[in-house]
N, C-alpha and C. Protein backbone atom coordinates (compact mmCIF):
# COMPACT_ATOMS: atom_id res chain seq x y z
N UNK A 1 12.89 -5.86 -9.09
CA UNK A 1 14.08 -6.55 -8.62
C UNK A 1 14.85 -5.70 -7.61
N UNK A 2 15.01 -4.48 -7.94
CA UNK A 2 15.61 -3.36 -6.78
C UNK A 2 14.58 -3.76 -5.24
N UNK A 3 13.69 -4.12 -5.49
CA UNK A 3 12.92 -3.85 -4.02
C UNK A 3 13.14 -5.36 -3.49
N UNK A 4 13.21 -5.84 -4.53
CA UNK A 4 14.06 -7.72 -3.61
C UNK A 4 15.26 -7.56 -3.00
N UNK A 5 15.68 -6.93 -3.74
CA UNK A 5 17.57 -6.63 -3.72
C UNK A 5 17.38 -5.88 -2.19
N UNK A 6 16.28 -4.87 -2.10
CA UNK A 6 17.06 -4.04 -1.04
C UNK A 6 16.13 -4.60 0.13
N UNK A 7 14.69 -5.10 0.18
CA UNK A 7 13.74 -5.31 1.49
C UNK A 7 13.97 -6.79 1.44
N UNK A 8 14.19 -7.78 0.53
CA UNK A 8 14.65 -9.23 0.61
C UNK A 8 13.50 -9.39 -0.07
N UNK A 9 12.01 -8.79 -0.12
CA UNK A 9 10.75 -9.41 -1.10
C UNK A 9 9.88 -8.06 -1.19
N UNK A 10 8.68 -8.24 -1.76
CA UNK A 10 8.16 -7.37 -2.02
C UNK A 10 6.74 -6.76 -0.78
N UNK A 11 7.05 -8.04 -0.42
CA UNK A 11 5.82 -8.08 1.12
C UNK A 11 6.46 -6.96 2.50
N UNK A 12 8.03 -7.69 2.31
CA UNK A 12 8.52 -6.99 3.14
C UNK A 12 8.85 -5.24 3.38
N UNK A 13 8.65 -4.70 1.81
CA UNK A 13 8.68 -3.76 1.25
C UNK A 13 7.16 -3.01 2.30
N UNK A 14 6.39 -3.27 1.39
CA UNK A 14 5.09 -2.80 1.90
C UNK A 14 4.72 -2.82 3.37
N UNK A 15 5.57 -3.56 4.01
CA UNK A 15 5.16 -3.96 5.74
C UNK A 15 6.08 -2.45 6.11
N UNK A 16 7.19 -2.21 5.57
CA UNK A 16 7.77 -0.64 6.03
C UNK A 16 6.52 0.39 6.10
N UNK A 17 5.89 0.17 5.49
CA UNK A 17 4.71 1.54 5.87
C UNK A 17 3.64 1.08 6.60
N UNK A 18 3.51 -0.12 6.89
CA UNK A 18 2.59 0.16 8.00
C UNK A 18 3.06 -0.35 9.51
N UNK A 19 1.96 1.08 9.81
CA UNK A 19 2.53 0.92 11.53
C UNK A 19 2.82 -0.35 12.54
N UNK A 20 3.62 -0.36 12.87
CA UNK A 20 4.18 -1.92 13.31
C UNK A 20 4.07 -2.84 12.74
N UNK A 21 3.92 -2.73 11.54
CA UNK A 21 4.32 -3.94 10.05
C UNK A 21 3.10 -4.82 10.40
N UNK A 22 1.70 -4.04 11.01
CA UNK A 22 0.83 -5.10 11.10
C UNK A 22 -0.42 -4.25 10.16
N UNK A 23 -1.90 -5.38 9.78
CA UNK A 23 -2.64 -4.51 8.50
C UNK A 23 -3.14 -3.41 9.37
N UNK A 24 -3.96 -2.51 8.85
CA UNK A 24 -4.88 -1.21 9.07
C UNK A 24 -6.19 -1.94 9.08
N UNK A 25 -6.84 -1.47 10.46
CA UNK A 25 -8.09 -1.79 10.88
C UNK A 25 -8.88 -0.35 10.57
N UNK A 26 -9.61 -0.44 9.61
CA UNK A 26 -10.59 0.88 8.88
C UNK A 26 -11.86 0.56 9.67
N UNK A 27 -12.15 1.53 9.79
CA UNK A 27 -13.89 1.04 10.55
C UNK A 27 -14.81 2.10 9.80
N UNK A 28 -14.85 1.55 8.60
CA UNK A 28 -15.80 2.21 7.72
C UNK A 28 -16.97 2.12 8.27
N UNK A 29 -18.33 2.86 8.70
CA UNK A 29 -19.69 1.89 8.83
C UNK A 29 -20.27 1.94 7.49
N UNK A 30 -20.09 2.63 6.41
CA UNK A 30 -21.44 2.75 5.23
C UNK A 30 -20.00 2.19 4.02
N UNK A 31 -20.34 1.85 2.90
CA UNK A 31 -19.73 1.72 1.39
C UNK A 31 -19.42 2.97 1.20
N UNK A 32 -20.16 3.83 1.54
CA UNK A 32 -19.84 5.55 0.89
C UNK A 32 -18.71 6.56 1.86
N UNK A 33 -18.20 5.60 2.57
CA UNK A 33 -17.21 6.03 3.18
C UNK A 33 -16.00 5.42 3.25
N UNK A 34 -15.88 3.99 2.42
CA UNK A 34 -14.58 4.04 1.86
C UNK A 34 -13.98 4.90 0.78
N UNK A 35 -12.80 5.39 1.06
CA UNK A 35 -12.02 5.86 -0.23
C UNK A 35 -11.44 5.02 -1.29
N UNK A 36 -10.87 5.65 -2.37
CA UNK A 36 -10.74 5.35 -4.09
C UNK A 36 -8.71 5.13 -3.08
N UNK A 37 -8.77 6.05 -2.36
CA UNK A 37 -7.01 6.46 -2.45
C UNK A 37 -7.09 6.61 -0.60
N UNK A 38 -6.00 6.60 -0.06
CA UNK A 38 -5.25 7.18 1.29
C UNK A 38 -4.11 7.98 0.98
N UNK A 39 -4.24 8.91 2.36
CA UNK A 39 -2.44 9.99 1.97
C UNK A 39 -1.97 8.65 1.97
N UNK A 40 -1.44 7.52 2.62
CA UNK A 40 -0.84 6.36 2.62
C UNK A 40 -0.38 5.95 1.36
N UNK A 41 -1.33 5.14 0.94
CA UNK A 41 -1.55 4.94 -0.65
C UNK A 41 -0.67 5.58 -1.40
N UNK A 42 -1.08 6.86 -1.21
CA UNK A 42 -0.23 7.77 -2.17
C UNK A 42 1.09 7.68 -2.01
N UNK A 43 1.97 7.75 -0.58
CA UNK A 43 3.07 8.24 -0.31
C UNK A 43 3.76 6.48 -0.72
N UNK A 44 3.10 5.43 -0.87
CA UNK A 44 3.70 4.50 -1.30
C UNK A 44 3.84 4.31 -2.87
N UNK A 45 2.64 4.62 -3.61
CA UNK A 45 2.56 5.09 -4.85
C UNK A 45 3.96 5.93 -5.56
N UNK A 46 4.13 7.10 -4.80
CA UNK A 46 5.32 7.77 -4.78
C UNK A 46 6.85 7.09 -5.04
N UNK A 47 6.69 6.20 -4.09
CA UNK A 47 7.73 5.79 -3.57
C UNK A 47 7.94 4.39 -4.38
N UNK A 48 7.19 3.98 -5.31
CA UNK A 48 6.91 2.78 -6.21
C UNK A 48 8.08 3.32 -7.21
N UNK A 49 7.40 4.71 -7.27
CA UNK A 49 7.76 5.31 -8.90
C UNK A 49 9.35 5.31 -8.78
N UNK A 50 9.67 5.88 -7.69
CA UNK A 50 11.15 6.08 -7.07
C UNK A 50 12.20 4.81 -7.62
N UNK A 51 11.32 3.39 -6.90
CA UNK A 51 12.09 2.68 -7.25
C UNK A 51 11.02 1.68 -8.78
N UNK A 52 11.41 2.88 -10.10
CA UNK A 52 11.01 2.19 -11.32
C UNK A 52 9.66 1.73 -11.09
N UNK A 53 8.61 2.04 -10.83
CA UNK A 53 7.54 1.27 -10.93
C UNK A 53 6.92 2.22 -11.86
N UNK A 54 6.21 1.80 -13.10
CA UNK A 54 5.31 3.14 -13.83
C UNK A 54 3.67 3.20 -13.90
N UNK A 55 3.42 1.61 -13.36
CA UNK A 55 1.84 1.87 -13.53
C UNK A 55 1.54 1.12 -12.58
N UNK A 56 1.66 1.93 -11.08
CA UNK A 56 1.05 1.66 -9.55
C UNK A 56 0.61 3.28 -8.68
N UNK A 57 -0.37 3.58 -8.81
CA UNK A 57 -1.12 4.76 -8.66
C UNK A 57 -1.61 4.84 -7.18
N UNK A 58 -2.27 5.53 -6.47
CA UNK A 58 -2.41 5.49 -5.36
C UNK A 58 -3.82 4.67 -4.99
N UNK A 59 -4.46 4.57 -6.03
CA UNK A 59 -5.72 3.72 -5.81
C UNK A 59 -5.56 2.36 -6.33
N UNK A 60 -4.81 2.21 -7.40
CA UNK A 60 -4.12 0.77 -7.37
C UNK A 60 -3.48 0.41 -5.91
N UNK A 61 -2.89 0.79 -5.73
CA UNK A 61 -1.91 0.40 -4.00
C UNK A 61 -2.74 0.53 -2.89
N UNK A 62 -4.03 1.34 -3.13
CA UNK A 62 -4.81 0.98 -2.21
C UNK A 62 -6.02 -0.24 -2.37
N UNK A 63 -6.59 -0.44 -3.59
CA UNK A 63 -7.08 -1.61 -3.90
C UNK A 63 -6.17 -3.13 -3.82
N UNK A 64 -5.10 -2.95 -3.80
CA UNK A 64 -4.02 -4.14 -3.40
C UNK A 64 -3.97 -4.44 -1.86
N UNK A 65 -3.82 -3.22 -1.48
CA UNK A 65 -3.97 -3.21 0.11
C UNK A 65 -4.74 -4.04 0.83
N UNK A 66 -5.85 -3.49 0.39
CA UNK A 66 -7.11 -4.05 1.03
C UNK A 66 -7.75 -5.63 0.43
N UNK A 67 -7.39 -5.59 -1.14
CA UNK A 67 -7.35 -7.32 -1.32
C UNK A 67 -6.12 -8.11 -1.06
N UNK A 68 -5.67 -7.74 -0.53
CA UNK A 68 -4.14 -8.58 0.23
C UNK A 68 -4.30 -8.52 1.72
N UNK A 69 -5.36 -8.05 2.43
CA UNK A 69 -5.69 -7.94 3.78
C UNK A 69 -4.55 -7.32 4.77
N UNK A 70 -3.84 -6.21 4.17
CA UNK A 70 -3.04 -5.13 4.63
C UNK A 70 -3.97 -4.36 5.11
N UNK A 71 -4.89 -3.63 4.61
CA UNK A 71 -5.74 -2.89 5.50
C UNK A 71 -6.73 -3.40 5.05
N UNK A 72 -7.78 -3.75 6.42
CA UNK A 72 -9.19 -4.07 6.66
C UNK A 72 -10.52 -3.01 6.25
């Protein structure tokens, strides 16, 4: 509710970290070169906890990411 209160939703929240509030184009070529986590990830992870969040980890926020088509 703090992150409604202060970004108006929770989408809008998450669009603050990425660069020009548009998704991340990854150009993985192999499966074995995606990551579990990003410094990204993390520093939002962080910043979850800040505002009350207790079980959003940096590989949770990055598996959200990428099935919410924030980063490609």
């Amino acid at each position: 509710m703090e992150i409604q209160k202060e970004f108006g939703s929770f989408s809008n929240y998450l669009r603050t970290f990425l660069p020009e509030g548009k998704p991340i184009n990854n150009h993985w070529k192999t499966l074995s070169e995606v990551p579990s986590s990003t410094p990204l990830s993390e520093t939002i992870a962080k910043d979850m906890k800040k505002h009350g969040f207790k079980f959003f980890g940096p590989v949770i926020c990055y598996a959200f990411f990428t099935g919410n088509w924030l980063c490609k």
